[in-house]
N, C-alpha and C. Protein backbone atom coordinates (compact mmCIF):
# COMPACT_ATOMS: atom_id res chain seq x y z
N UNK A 1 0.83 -1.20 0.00
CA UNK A 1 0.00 0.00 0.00
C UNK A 1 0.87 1.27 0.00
N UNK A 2 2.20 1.24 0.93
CA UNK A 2 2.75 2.60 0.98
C UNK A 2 3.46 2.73 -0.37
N UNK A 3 4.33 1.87 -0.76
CA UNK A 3 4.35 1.76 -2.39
C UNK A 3 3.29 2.44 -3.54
N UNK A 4 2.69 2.38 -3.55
CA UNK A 4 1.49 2.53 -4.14
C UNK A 4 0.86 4.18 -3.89
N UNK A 5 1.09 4.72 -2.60
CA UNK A 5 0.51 5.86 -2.44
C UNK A 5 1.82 6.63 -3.01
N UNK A 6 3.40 6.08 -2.73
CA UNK A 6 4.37 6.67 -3.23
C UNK A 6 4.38 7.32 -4.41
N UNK A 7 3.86 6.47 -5.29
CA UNK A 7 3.66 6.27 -6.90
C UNK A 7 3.04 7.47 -7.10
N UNK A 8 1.98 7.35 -6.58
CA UNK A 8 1.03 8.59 -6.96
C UNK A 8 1.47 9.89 -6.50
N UNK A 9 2.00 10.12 -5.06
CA UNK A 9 2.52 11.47 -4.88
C UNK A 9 3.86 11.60 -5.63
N UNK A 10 4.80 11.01 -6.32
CA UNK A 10 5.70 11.51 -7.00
C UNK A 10 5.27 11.23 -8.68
N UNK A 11 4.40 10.92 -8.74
CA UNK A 11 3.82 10.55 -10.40
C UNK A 11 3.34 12.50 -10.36
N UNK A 12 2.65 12.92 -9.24
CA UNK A 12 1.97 14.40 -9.09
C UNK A 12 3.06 14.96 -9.07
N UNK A 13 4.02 14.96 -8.25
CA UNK A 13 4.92 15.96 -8.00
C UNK A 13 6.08 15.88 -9.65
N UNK A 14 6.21 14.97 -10.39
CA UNK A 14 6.50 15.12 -11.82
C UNK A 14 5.76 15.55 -12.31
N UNK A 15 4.16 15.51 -12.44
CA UNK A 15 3.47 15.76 -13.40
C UNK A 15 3.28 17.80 -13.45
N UNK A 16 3.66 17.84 -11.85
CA UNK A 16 3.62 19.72 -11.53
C UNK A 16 4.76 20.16 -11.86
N UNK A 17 5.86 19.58 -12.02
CA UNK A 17 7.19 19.97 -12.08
C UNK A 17 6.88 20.16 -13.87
N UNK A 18 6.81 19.16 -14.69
CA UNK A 18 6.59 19.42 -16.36
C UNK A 18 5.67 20.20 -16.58
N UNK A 19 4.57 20.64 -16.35
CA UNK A 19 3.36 21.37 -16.33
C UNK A 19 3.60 22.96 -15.53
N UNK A 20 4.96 22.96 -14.67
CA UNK A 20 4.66 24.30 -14.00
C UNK A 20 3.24 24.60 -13.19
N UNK A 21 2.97 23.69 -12.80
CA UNK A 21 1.77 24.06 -12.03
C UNK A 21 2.11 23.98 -10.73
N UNK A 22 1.75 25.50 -10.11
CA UNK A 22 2.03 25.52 -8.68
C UNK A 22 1.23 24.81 -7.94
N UNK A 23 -0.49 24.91 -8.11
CA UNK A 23 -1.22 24.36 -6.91
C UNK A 23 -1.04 23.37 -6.89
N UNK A 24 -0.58 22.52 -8.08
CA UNK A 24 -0.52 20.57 -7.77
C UNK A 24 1.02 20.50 -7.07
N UNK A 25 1.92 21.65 -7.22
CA UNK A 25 3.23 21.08 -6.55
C UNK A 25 2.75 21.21 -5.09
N UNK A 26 2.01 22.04 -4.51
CA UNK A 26 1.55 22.66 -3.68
C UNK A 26 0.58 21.93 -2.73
N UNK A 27 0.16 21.12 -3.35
CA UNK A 27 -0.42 19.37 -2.79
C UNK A 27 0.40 18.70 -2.72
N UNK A 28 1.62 18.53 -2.72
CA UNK A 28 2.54 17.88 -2.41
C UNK A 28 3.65 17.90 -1.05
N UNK A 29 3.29 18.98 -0.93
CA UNK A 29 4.46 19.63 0.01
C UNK A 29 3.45 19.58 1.51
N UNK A 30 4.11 19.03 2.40
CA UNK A 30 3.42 19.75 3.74
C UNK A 30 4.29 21.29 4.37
N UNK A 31 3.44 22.19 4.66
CA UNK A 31 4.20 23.87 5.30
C UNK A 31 3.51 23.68 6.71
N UNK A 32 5.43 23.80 7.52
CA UNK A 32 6.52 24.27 6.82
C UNK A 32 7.31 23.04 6.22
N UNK A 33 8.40 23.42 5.22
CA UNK A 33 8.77 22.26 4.54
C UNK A 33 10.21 23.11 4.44
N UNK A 34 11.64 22.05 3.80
CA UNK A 34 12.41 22.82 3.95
C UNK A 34 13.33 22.25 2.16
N UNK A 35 13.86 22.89 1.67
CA UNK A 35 14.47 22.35 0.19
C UNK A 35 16.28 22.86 0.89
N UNK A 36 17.27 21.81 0.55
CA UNK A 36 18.38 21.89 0.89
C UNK A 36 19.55 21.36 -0.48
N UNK A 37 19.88 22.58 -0.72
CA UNK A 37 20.51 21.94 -1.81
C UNK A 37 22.31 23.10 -1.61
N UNK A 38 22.87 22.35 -2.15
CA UNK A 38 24.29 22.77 -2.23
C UNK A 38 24.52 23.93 -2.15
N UNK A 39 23.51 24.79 -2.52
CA UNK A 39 23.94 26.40 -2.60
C UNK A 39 22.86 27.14 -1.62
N UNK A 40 21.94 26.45 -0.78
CA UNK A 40 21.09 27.02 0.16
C UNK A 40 20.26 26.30 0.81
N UNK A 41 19.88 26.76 1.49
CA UNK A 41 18.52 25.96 2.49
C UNK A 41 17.22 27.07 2.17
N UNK A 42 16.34 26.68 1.87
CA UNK A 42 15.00 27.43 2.12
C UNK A 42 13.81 26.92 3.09
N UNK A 43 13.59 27.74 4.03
CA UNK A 43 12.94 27.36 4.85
C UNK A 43 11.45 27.96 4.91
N UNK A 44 10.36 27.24 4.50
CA UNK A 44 9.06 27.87 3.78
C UNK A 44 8.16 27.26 4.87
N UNK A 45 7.86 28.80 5.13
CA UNK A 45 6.97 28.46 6.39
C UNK A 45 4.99 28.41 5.76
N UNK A 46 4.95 29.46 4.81
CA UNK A 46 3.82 29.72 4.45
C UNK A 46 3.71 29.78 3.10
N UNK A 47 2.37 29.91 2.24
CA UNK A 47 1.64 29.47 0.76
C UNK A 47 2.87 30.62 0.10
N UNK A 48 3.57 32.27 0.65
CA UNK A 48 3.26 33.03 -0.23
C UNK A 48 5.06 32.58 -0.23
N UNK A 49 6.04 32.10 0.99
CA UNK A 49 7.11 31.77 0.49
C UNK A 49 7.34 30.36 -0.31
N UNK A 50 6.46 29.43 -0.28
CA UNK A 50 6.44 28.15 -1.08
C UNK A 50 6.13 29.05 -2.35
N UNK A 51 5.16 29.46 -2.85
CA UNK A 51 5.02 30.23 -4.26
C UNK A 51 6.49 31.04 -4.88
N UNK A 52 6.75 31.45 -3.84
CA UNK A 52 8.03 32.45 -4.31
C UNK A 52 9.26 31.64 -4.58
N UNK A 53 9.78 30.52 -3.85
CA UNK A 53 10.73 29.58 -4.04
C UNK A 53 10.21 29.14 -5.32
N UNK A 54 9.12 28.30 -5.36
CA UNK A 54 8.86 27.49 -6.83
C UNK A 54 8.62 28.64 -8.07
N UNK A 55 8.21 29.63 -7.70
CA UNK A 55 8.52 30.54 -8.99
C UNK A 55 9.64 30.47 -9.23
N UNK A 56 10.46 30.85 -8.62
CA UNK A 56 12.05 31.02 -9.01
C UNK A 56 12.53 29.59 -9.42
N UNK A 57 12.38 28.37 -8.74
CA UNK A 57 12.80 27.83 -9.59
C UNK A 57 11.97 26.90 -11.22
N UNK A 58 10.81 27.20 -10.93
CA UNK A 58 9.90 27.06 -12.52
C UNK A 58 10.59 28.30 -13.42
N UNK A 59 11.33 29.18 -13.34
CA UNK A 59 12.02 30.08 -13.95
C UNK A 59 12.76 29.96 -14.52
N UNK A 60 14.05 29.25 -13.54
CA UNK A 60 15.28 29.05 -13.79
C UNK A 60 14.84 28.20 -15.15
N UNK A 61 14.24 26.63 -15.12
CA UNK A 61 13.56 25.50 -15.88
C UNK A 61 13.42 26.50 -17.21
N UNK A 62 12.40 26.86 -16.86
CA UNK A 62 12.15 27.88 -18.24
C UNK A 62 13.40 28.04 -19.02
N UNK A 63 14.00 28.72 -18.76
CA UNK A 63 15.19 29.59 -19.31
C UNK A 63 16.34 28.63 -19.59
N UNK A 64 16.13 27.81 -18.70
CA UNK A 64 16.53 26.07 -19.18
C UNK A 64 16.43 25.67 -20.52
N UNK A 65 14.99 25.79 -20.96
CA UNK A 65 14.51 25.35 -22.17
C UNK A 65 14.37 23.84 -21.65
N UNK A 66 13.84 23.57 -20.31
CA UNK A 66 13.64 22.48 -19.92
C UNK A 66 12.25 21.27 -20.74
N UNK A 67 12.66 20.73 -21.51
CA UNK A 67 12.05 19.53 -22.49
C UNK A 67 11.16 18.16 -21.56
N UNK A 68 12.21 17.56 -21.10
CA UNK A 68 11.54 16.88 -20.08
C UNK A 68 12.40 16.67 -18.92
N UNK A 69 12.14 15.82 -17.69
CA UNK A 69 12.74 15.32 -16.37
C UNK A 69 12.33 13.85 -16.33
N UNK A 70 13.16 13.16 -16.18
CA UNK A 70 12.89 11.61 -16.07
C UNK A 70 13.49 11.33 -14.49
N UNK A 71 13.11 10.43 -14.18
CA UNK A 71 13.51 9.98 -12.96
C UNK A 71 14.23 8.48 -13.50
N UNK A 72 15.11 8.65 -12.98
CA UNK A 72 16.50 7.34 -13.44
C UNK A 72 16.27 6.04 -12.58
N UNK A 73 16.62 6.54 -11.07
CA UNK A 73 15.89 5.49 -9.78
C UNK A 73 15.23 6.27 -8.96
N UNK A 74 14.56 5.49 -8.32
CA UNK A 74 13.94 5.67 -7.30
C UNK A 74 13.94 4.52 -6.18
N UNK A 75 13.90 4.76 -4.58
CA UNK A 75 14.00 3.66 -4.10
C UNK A 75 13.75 4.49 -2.77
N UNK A 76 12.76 3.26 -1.65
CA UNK A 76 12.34 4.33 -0.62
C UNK A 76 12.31 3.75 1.31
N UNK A 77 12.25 4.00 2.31
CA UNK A 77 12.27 2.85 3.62
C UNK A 77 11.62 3.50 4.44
N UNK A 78 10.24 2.96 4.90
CA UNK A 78 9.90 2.96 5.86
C UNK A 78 10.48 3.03 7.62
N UNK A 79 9.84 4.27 8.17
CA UNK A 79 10.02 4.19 9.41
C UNK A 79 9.76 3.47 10.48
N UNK A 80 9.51 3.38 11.48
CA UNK A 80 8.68 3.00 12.72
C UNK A 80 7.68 4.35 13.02
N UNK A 81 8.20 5.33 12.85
CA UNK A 81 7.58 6.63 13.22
C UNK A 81 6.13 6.76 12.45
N UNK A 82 6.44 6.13 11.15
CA UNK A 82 5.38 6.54 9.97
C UNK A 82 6.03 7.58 8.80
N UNK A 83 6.97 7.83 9.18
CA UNK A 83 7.49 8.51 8.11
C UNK A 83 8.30 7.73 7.00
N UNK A 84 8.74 8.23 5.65
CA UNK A 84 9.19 7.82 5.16
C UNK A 84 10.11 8.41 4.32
N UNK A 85 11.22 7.83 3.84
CA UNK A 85 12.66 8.47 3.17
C UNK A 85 12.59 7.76 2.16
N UNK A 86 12.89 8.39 0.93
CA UNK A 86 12.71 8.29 -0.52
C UNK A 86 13.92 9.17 -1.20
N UNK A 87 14.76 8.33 -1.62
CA UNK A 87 16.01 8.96 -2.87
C UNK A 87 15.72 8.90 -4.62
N UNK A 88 15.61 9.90 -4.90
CA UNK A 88 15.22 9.83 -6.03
C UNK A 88 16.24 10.21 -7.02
N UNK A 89 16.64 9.61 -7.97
CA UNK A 89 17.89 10.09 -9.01
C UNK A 89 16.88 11.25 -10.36
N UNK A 90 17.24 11.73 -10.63
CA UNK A 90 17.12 12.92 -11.27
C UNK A 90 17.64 12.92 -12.55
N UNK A 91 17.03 13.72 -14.07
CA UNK A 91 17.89 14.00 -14.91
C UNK A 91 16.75 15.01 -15.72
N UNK A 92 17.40 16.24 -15.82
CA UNK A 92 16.53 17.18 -16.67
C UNK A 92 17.51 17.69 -18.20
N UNK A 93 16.30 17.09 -18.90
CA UNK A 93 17.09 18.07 -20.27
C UNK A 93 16.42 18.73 -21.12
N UNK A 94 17.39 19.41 -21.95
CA UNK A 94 16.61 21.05 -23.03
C UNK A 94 15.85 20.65 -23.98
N UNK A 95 15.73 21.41 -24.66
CA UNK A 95 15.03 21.24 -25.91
C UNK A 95 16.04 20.81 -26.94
N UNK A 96 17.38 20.57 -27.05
CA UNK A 96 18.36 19.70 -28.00
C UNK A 96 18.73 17.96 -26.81
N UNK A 97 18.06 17.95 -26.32
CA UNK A 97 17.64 16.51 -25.83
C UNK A 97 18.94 16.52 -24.93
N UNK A 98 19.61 17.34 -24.70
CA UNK A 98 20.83 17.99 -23.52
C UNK A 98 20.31 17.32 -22.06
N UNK A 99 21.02 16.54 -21.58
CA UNK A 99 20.74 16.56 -20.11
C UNK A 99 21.72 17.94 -19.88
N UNK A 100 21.08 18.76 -18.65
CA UNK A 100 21.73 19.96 -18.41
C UNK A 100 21.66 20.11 -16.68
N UNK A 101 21.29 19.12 -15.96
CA UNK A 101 21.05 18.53 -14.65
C UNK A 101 20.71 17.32 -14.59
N UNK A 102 21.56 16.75 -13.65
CA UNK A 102 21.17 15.33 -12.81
C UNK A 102 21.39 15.89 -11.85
N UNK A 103 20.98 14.92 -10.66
CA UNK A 103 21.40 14.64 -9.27
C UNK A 103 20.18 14.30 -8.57
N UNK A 104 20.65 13.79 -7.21
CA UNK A 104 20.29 13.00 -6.16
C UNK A 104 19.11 13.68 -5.53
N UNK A 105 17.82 13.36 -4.82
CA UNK A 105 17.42 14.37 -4.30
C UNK A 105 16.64 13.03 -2.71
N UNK A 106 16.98 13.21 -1.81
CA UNK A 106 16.28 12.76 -0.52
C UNK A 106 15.02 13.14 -0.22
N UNK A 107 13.92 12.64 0.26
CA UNK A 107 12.88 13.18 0.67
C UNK A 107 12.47 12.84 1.82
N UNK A 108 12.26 13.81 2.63
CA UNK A 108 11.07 13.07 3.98
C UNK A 108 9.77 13.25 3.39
N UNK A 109 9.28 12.00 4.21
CA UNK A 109 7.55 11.77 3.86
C UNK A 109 6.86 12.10 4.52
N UNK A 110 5.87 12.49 5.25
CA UNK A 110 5.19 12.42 6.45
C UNK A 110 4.00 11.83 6.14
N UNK A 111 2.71 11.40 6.91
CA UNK A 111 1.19 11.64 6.86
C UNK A 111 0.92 12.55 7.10
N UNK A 112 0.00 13.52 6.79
CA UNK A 112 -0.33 14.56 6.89
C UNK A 112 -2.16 14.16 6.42
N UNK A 113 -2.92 14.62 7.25
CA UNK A 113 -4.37 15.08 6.99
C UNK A 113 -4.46 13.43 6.28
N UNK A 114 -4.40 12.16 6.33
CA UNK A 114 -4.16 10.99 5.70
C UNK A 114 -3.72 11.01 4.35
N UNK A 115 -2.57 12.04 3.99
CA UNK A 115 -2.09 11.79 2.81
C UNK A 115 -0.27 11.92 3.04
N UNK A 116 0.27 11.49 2.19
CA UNK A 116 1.75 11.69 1.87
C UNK A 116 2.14 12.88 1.61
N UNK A 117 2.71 14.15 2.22
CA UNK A 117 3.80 14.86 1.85
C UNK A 117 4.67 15.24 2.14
N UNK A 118 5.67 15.72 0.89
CA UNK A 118 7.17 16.48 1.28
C UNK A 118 7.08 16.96 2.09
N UNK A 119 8.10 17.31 3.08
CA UNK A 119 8.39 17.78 4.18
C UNK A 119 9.84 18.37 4.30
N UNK A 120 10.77 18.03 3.27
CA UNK A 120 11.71 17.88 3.59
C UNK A 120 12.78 17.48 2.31
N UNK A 121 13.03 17.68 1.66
CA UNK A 121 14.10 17.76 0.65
C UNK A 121 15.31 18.22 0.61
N UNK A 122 16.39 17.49 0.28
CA UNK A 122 18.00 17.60 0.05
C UNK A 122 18.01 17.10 -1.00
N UNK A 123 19.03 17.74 -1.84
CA UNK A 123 19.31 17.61 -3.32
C UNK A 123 20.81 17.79 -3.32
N UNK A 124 21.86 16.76 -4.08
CA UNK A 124 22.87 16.49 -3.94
C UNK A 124 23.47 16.11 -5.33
N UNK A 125 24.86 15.86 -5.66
CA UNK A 125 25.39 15.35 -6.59
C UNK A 125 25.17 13.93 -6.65
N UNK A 126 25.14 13.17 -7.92
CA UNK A 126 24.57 12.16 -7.88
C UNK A 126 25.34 10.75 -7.71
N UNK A 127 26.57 11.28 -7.39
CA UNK A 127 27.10 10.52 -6.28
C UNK A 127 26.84 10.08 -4.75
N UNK A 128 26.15 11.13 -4.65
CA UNK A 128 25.13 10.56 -3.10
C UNK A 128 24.15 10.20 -3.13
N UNK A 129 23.80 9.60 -4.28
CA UNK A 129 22.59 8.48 -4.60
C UNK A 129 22.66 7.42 -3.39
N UNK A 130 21.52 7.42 -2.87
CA UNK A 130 21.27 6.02 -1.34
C UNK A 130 20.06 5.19 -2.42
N UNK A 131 20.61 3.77 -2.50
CA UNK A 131 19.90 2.67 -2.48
C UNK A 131 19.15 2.00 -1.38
N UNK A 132 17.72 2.60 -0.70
CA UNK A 132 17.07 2.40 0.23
C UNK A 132 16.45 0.57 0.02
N UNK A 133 16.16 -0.03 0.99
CA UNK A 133 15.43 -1.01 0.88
C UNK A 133 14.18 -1.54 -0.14
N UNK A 134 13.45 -0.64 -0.44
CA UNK A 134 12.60 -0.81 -1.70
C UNK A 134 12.34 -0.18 -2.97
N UNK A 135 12.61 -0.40 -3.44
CA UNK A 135 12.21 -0.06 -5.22
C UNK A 135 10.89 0.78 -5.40
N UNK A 136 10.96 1.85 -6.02
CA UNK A 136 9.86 2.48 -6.31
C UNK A 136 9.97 2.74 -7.84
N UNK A 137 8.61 2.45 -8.37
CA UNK A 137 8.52 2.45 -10.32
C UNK A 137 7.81 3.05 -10.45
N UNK A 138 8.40 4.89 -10.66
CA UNK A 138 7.50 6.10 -11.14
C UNK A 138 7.41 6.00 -12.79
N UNK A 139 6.20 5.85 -12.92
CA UNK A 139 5.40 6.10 -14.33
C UNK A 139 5.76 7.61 -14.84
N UNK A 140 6.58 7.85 -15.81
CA UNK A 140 7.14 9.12 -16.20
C UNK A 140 6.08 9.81 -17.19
């Protein structure tokens, strides 16, 4: 079953990421939530700084000439707590079929309101790819 609900919240959270759609990334995320990546931490407490982070980076994408994002692996482990940790491998490319980003990205899971969301994201070189205990097969 947690397999299965996985699927669907990162099948959404791709499908908002290609589409630029804030409110479906925005069902994804529980606030506050935090994105940690090599060059910063953002710490989003409320709707109008989650909007402002994902503008900026649906921007950057843009100007990317971002074509599509595939997910390479995925693989995820259950807590005792109820939470859950999910590594996802990454690869975005342009419109000349350019990968122009990979890398690693960690997730915390939580329950929230009886659904799955982000909580919690680190994004890394994809040398810090973690092979967690189970296999997850996102439908791209």
């Amino acid at each position: 079953m947690m397999n299965q609900q996985l699927v669907s919240l990162f099948q959404e959270y791709l499908s908002a990421f290609k589409e630029y759609d804030l409110a479906a990334l925005k069902q994804c995320y529980s606030l506050p939530c935090s994105l940690h990546t090599p060059d910063k931490i953002a710490y989003l407490v409320n709707e109008f700084d989650f909007e402002q982070e994902f503008i900026d980076i649906f921007t950057v994408l843009q100007h990317a000439k971002t074509q599509n994002i595939i997910i390479t692996k995925a693989s995820y482990n259950e807590s005792i707590n109820g939470s859950v940790d999910v590594c996802i491998d990454w690869a975005f490319s342009n419109d000349e079929d350019e990968i122009f980003a990979d890398f690693c990205a960690f997730y915390h899971v939580i329950i929230f309101e009886n659904k799955l969301k982000i909580m919690n994201v680190v994004s890394h070189d994809l040398s810090n790819s973690v092979e967690l205990p189970s296999n997850l097969s996102i439908v791209h």
